[in-house]
N, C-alpha and C. Protein backbone atom coordinates (compact mmCIF):
# COMPACT_ATOMS: atom_id res chain seq x y z
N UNK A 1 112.79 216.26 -68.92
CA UNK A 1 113.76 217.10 -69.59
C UNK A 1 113.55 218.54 -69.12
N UNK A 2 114.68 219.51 -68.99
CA UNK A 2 114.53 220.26 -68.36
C UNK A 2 114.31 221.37 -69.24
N UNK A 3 113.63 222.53 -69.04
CA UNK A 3 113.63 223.62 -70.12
C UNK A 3 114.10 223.93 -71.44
N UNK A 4 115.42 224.43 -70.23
CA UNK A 4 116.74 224.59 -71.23
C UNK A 4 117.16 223.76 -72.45
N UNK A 5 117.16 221.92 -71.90
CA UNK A 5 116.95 220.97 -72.45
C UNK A 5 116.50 221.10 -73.54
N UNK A 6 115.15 221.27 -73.67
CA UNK A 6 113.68 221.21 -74.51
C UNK A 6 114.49 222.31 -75.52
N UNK A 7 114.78 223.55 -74.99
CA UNK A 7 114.96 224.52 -75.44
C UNK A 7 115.92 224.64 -76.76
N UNK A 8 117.11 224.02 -75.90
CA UNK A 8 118.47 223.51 -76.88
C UNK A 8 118.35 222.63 -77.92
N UNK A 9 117.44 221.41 -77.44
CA UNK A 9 116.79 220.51 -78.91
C UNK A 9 116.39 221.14 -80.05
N UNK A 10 115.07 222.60 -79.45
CA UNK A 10 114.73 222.93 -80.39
C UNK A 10 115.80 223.65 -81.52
N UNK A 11 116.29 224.44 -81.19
CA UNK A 11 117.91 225.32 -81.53
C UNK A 11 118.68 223.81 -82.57
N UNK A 12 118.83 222.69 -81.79
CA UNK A 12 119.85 221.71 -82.58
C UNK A 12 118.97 221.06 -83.75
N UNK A 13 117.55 221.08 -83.64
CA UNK A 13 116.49 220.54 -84.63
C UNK A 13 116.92 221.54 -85.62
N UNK A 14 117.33 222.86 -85.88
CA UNK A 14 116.97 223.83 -87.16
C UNK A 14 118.22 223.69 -87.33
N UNK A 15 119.59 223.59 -86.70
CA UNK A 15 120.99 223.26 -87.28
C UNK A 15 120.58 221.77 -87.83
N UNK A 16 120.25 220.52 -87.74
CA UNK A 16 120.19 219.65 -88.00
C UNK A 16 119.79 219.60 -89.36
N UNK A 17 118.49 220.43 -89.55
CA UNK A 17 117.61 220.49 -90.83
C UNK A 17 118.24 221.38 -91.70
N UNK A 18 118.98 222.60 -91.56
CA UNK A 18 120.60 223.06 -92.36
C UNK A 18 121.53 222.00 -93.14
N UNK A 19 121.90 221.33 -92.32
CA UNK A 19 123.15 220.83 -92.97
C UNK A 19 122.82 219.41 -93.17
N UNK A 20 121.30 218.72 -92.90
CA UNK A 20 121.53 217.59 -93.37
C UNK A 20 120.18 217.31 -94.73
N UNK A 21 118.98 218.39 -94.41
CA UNK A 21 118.35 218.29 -95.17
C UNK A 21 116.67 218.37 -94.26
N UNK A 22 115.87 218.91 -94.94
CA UNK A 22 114.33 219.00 -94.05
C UNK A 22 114.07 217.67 -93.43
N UNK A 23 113.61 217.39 -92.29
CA UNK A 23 114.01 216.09 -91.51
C UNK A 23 114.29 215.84 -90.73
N UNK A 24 115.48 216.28 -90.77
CA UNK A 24 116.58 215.60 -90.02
C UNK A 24 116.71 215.70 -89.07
N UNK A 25 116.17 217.54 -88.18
CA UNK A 25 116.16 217.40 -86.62
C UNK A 25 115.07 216.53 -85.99
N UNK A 26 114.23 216.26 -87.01
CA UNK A 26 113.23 215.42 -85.91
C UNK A 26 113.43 214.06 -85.92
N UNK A 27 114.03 213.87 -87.23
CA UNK A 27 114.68 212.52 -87.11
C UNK A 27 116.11 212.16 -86.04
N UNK A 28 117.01 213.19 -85.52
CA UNK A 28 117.82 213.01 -85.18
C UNK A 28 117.43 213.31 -83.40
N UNK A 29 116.55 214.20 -82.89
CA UNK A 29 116.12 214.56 -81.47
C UNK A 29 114.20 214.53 -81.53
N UNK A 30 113.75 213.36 -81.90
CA UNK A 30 112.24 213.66 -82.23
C UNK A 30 111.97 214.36 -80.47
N UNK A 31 110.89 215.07 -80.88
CA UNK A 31 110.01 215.93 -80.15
C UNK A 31 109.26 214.68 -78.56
N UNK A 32 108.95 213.87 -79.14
CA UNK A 32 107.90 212.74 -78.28
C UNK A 32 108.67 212.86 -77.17
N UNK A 33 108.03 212.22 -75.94
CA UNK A 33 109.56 212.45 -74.75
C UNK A 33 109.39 210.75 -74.74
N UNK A 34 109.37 209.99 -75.97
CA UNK A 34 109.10 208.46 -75.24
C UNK A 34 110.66 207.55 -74.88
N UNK A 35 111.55 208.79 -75.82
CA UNK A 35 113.11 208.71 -75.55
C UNK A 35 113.51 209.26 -74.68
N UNK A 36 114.00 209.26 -74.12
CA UNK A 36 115.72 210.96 -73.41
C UNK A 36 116.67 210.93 -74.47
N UNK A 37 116.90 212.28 -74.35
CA UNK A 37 118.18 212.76 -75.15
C UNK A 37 118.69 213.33 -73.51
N UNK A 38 120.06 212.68 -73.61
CA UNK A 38 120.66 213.95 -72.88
C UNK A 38 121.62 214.44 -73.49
N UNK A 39 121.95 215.89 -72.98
CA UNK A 39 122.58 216.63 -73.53
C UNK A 39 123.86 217.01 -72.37
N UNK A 40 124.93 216.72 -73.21
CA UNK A 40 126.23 216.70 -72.12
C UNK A 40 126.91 218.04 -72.48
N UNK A 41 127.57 219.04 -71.59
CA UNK A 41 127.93 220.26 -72.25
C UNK A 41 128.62 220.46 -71.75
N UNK A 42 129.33 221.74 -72.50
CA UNK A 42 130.96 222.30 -71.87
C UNK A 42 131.13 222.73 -70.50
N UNK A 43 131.86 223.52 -70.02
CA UNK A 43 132.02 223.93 -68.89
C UNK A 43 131.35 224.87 -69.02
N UNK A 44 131.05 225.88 -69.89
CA UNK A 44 130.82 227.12 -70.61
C UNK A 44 129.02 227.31 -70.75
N UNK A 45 128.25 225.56 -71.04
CA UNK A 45 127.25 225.47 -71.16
C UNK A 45 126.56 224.93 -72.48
N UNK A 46 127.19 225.36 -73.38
CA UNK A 46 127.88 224.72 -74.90
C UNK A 46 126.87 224.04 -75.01
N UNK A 47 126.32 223.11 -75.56
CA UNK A 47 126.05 221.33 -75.90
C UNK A 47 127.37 220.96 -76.77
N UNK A 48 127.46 219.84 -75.80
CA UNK A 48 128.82 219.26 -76.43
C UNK A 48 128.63 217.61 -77.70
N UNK A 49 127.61 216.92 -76.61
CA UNK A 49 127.51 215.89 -77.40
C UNK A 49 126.03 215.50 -76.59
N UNK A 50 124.88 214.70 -77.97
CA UNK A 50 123.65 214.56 -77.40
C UNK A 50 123.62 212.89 -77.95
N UNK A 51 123.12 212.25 -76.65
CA UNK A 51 123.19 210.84 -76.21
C UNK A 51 122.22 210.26 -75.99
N UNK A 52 121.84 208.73 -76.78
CA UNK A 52 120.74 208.15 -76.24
C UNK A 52 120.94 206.53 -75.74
N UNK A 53 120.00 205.69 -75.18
CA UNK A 53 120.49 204.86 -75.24
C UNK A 53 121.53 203.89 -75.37
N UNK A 54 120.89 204.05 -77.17
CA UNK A 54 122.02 202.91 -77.84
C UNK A 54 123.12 203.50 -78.65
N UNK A 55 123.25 204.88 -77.98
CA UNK A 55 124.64 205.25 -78.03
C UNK A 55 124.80 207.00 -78.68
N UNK A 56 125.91 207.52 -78.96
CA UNK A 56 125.95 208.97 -79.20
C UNK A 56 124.79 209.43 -80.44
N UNK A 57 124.68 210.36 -80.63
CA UNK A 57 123.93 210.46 -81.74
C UNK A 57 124.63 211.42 -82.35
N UNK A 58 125.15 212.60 -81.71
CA UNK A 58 126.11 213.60 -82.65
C UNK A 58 126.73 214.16 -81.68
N UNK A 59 127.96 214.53 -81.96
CA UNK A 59 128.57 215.97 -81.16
C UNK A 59 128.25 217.43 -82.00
N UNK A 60 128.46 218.14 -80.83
CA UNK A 60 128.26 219.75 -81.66
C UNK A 60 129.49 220.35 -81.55
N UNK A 61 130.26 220.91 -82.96
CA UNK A 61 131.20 221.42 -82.72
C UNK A 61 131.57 222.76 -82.43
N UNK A 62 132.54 222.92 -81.89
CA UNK A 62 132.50 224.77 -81.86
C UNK A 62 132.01 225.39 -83.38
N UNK A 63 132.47 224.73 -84.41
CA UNK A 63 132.12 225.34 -85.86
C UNK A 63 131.05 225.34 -85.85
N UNK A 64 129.66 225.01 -85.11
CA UNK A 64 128.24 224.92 -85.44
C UNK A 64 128.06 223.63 -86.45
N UNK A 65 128.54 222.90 -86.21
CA UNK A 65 128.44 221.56 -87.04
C UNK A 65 128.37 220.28 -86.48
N UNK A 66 127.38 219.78 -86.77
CA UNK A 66 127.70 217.97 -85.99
C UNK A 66 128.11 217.04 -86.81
N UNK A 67 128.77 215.94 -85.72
CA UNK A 67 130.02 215.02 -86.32
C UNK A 67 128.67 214.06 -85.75
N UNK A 68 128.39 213.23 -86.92
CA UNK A 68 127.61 212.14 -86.26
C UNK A 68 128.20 210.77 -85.46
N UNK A 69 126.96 209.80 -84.33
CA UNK A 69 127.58 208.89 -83.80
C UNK A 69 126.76 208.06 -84.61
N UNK A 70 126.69 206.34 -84.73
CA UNK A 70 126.53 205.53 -85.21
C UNK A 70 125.31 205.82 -85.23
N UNK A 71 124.30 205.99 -83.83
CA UNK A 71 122.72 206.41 -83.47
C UNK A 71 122.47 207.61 -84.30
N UNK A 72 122.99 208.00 -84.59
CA UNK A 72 122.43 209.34 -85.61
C UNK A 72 122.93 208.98 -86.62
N UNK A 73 123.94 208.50 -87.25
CA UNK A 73 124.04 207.72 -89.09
C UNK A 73 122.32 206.55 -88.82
N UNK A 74 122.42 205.92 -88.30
CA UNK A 74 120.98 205.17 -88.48
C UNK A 74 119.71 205.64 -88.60
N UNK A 75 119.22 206.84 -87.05
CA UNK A 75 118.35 207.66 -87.32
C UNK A 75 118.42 208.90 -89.07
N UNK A 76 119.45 209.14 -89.32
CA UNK A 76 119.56 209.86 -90.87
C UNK A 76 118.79 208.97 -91.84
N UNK A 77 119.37 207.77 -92.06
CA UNK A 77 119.00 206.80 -93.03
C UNK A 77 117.61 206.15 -93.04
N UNK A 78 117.56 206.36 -92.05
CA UNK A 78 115.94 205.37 -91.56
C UNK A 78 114.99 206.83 -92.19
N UNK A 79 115.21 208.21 -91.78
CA UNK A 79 114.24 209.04 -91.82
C UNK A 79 114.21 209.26 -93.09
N UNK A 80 115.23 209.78 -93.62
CA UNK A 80 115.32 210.71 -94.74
C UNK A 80 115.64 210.17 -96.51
N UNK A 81 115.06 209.92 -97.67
CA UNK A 81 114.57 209.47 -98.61
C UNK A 81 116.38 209.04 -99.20
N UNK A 82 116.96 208.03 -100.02
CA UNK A 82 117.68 207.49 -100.27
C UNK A 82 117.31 208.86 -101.15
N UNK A 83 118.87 209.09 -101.96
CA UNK A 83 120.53 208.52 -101.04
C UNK A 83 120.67 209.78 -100.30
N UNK A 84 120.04 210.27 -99.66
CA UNK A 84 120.65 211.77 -98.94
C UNK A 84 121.43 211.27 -97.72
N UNK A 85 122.21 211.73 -97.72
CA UNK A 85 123.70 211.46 -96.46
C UNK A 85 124.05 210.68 -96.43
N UNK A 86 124.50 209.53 -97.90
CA UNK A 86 124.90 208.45 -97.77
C UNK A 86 125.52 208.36 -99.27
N UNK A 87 126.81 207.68 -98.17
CA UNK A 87 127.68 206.55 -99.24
C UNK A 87 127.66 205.00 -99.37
N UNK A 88 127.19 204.55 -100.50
CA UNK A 88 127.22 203.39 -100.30
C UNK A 88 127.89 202.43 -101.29
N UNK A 89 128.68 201.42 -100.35
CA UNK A 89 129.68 200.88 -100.67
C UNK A 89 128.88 199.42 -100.79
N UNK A 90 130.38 198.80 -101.51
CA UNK A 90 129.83 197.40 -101.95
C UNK A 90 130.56 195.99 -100.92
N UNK A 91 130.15 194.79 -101.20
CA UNK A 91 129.92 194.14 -100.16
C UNK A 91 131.63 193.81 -99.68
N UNK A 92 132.62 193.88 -100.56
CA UNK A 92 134.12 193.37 -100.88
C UNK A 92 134.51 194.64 -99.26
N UNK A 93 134.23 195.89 -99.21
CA UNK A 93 134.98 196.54 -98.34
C UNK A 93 133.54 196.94 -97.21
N UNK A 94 133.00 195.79 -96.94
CA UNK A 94 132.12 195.66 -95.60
C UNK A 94 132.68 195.88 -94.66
N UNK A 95 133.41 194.34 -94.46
CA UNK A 95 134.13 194.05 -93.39
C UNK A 95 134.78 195.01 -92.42
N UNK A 96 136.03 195.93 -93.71
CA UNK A 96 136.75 196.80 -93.30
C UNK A 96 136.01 197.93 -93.14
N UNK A 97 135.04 198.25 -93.74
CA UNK A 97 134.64 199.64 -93.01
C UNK A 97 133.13 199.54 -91.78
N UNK A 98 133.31 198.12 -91.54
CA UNK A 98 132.35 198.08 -90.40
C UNK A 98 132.94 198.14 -88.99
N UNK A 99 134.48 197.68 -89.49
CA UNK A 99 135.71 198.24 -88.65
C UNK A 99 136.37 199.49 -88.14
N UNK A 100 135.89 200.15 -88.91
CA UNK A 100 135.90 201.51 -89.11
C UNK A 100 137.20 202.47 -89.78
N UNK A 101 137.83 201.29 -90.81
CA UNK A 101 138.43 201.37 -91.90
C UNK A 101 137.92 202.22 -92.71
N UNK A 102 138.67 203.31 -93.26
CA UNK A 102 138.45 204.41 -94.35
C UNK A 102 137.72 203.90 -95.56
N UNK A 103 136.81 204.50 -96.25
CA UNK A 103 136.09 204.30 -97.38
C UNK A 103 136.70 204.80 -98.92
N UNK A 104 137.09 204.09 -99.53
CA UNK A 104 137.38 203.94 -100.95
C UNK A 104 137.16 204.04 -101.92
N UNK A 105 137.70 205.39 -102.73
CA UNK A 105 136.29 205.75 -104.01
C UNK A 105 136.09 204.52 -104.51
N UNK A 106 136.95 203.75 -105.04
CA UNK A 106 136.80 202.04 -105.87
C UNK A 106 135.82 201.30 -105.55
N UNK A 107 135.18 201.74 -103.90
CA UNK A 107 134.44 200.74 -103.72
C UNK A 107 133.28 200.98 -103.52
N UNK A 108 132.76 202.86 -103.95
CA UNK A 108 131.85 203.13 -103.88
C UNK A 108 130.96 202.87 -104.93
N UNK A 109 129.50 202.65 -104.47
CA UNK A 109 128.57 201.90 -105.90
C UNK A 109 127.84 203.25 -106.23
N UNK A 110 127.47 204.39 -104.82
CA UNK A 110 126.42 205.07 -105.12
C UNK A 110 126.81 206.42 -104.17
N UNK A 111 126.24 206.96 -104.59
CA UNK A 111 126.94 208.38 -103.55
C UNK A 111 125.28 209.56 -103.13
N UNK A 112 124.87 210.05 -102.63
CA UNK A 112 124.02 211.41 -102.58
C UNK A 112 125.17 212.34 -103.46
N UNK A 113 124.24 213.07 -105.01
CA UNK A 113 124.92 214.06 -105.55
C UNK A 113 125.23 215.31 -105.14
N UNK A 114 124.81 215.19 -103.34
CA UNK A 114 124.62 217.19 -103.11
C UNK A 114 126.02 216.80 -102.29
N UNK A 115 126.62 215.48 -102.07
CA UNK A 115 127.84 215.50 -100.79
C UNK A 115 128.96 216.77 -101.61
N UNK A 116 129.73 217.15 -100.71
CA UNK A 116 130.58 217.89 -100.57
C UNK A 116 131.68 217.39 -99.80
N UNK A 117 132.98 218.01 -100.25
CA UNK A 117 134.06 217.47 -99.14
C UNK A 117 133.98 218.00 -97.65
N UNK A 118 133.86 217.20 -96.68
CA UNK A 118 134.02 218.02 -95.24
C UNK A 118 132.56 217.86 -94.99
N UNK A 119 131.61 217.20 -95.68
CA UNK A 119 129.88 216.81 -95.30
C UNK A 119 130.15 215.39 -94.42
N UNK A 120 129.05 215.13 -93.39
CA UNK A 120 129.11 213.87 -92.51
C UNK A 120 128.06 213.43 -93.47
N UNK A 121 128.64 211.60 -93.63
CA UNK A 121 127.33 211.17 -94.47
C UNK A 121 127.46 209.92 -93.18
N UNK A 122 126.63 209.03 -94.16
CA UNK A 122 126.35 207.73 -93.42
C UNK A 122 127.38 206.49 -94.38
N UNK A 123 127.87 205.87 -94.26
CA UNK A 123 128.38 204.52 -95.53
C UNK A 123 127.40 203.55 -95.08
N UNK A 124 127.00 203.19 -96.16
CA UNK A 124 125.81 201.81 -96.14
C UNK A 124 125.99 201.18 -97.03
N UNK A 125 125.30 199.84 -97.10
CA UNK A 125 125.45 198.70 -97.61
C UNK A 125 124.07 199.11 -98.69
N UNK A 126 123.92 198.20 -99.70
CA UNK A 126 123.00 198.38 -100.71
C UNK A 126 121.36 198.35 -99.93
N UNK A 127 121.41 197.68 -98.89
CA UNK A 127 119.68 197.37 -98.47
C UNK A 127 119.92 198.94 -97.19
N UNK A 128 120.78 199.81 -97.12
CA UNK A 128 120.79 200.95 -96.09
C UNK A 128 121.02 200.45 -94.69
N UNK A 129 122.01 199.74 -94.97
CA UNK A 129 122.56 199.11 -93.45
C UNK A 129 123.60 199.68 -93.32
N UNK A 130 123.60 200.73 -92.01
CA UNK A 130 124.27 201.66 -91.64
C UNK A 130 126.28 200.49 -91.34
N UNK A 131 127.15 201.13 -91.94
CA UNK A 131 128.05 200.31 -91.89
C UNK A 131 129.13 201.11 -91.14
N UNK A 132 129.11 202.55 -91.02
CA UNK A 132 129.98 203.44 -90.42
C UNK A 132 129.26 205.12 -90.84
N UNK A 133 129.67 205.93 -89.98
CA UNK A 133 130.07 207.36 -90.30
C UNK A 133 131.16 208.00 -90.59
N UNK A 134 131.24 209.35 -90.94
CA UNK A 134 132.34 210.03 -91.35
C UNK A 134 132.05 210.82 -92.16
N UNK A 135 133.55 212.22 -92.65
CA UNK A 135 133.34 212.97 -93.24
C UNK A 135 133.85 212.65 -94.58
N UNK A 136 133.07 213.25 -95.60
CA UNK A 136 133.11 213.13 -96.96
C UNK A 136 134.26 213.69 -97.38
N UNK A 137 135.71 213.02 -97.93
CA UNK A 137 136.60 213.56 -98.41
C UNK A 137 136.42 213.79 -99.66
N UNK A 138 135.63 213.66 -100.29
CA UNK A 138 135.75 213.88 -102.12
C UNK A 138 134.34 214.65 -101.97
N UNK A 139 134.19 215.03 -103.06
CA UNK A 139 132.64 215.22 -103.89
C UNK A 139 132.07 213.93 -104.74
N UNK A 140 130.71 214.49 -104.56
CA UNK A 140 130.30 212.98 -104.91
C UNK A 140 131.17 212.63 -106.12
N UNK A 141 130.37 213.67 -107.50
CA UNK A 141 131.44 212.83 -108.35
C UNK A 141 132.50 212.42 -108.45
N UNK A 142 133.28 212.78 -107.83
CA UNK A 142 134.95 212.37 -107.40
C UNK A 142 134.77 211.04 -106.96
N UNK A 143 133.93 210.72 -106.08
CA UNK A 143 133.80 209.18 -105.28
C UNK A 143 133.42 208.09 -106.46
N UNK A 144 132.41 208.95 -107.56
CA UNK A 144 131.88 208.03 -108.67
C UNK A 144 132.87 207.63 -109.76
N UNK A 145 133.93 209.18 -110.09
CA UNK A 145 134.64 208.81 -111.17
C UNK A 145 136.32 207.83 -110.70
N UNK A 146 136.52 208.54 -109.81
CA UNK A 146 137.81 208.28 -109.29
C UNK A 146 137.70 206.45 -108.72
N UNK A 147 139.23 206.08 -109.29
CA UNK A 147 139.47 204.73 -108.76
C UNK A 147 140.52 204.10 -107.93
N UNK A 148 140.98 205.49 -107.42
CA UNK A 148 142.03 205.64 -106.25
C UNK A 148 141.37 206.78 -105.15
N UNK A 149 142.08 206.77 -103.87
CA UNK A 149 141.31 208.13 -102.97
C UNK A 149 140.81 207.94 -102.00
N UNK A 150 140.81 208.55 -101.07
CA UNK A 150 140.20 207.66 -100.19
C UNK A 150 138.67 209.28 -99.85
N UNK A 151 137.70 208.19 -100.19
CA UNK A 151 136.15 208.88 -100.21
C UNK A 151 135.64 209.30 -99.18
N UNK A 152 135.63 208.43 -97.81
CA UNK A 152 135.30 209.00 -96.40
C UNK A 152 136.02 208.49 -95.48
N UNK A 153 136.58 209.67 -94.63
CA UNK A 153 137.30 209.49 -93.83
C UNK A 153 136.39 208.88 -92.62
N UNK A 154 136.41 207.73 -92.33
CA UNK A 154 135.17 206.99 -91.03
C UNK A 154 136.09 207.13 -90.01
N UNK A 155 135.28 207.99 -89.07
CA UNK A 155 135.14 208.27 -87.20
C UNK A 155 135.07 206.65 -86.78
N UNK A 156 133.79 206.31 -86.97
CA UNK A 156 133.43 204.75 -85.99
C UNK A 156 132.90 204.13 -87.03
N UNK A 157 132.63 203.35 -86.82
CA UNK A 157 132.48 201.84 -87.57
C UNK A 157 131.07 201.00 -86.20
N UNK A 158 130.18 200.69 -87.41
CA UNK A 158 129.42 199.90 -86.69
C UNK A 158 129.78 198.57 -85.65
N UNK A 159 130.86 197.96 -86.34
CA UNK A 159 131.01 196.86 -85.85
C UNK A 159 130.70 195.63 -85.95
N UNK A 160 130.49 194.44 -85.42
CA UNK A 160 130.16 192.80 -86.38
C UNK A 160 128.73 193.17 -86.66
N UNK A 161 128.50 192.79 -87.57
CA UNK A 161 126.84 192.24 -87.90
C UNK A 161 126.31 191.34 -87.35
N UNK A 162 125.21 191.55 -86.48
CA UNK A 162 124.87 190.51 -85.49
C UNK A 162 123.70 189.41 -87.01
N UNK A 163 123.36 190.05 -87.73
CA UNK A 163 122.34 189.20 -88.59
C UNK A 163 123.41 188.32 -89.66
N UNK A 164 124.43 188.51 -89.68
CA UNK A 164 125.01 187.55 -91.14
C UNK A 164 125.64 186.68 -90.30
N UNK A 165 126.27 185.61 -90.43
CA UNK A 165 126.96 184.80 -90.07
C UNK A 165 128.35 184.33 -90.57
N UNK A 166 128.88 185.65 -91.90
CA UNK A 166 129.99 185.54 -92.16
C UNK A 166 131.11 185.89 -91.61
């Protein structure tokens, strides 16, 4: 990794730990080099979007904000103590939001109380099985009280569940 590289991680580790909670940059770009992150950027030099493996992990937006990819809703959930950055829905609207079908206050069971509208959470299943990302259209309580609405607007969707067989 190249300097700059190293450099820019560090910079996206303290935005990370801002807006998602103490954590989160090391959960989202850990330090170890036993990964690569690469970092893809504007014409300008920017970081545009940082990539691993098994797929995006976030973009950076001009607003100073990241839109998470599926690899960073998983790395969030895995690191950081239930329920922070997560909505979690019940088993009836799986399917559809593993599709990457919009999330439904009706079908939310549990929410993080600090979400805000316009926050990226994670939607998960009751055991924290990452089911999609997206931005939080309601406040939490809105997602808890409300039985119409639509709760998070989901970017991507995980996709089939390779472990169930339904």
């Amino acid at each position: 990794m190249s300097e700059a590289d190293a450099k820019t991680l560090g910079e996206l580790r303290t935005v990370a730990n801002y807006q998602f909670g103490a954590g989160a940059g090391e959960a989202l770009f850990p330090a170890d080099d036993d990964e690569r992150v690469t970092v893809h950027r504007s014409t300008s030099g920017r970081p545009r979007q940082l990539v691993v493996d098994d797929g995006r992990v976030v973009s950076y937006g001009t607003d100073g904000r990241f839109t998470l990819g599926i690899a960073g809703g998983r790395r969030l959930v895995d690191a950081l103590d239930r329920p922070t950055a997560r909505v979690v829905v019940g088993a009836e609207s799986e399917p559809f939001v593993r599709d990457g079908k919009n999330t439904f206050a009706k079908f939310v069971r549990d929410v993080d109380p600090a979400v805000r509208p316009g926050d990226e959470v994670a939607v998960v299943r009751e055991d924290d099985t990452v089911l999609a990302v997206g931005r939080a259209e309601l406040s939490a309580d809105a997602m808890t009280d409300f039985e119409t609405g639509m709760a998070v607007s989901v970017r991507e969707g995980a996709g089939v569940d390779e472990e169930s067989d339904s």
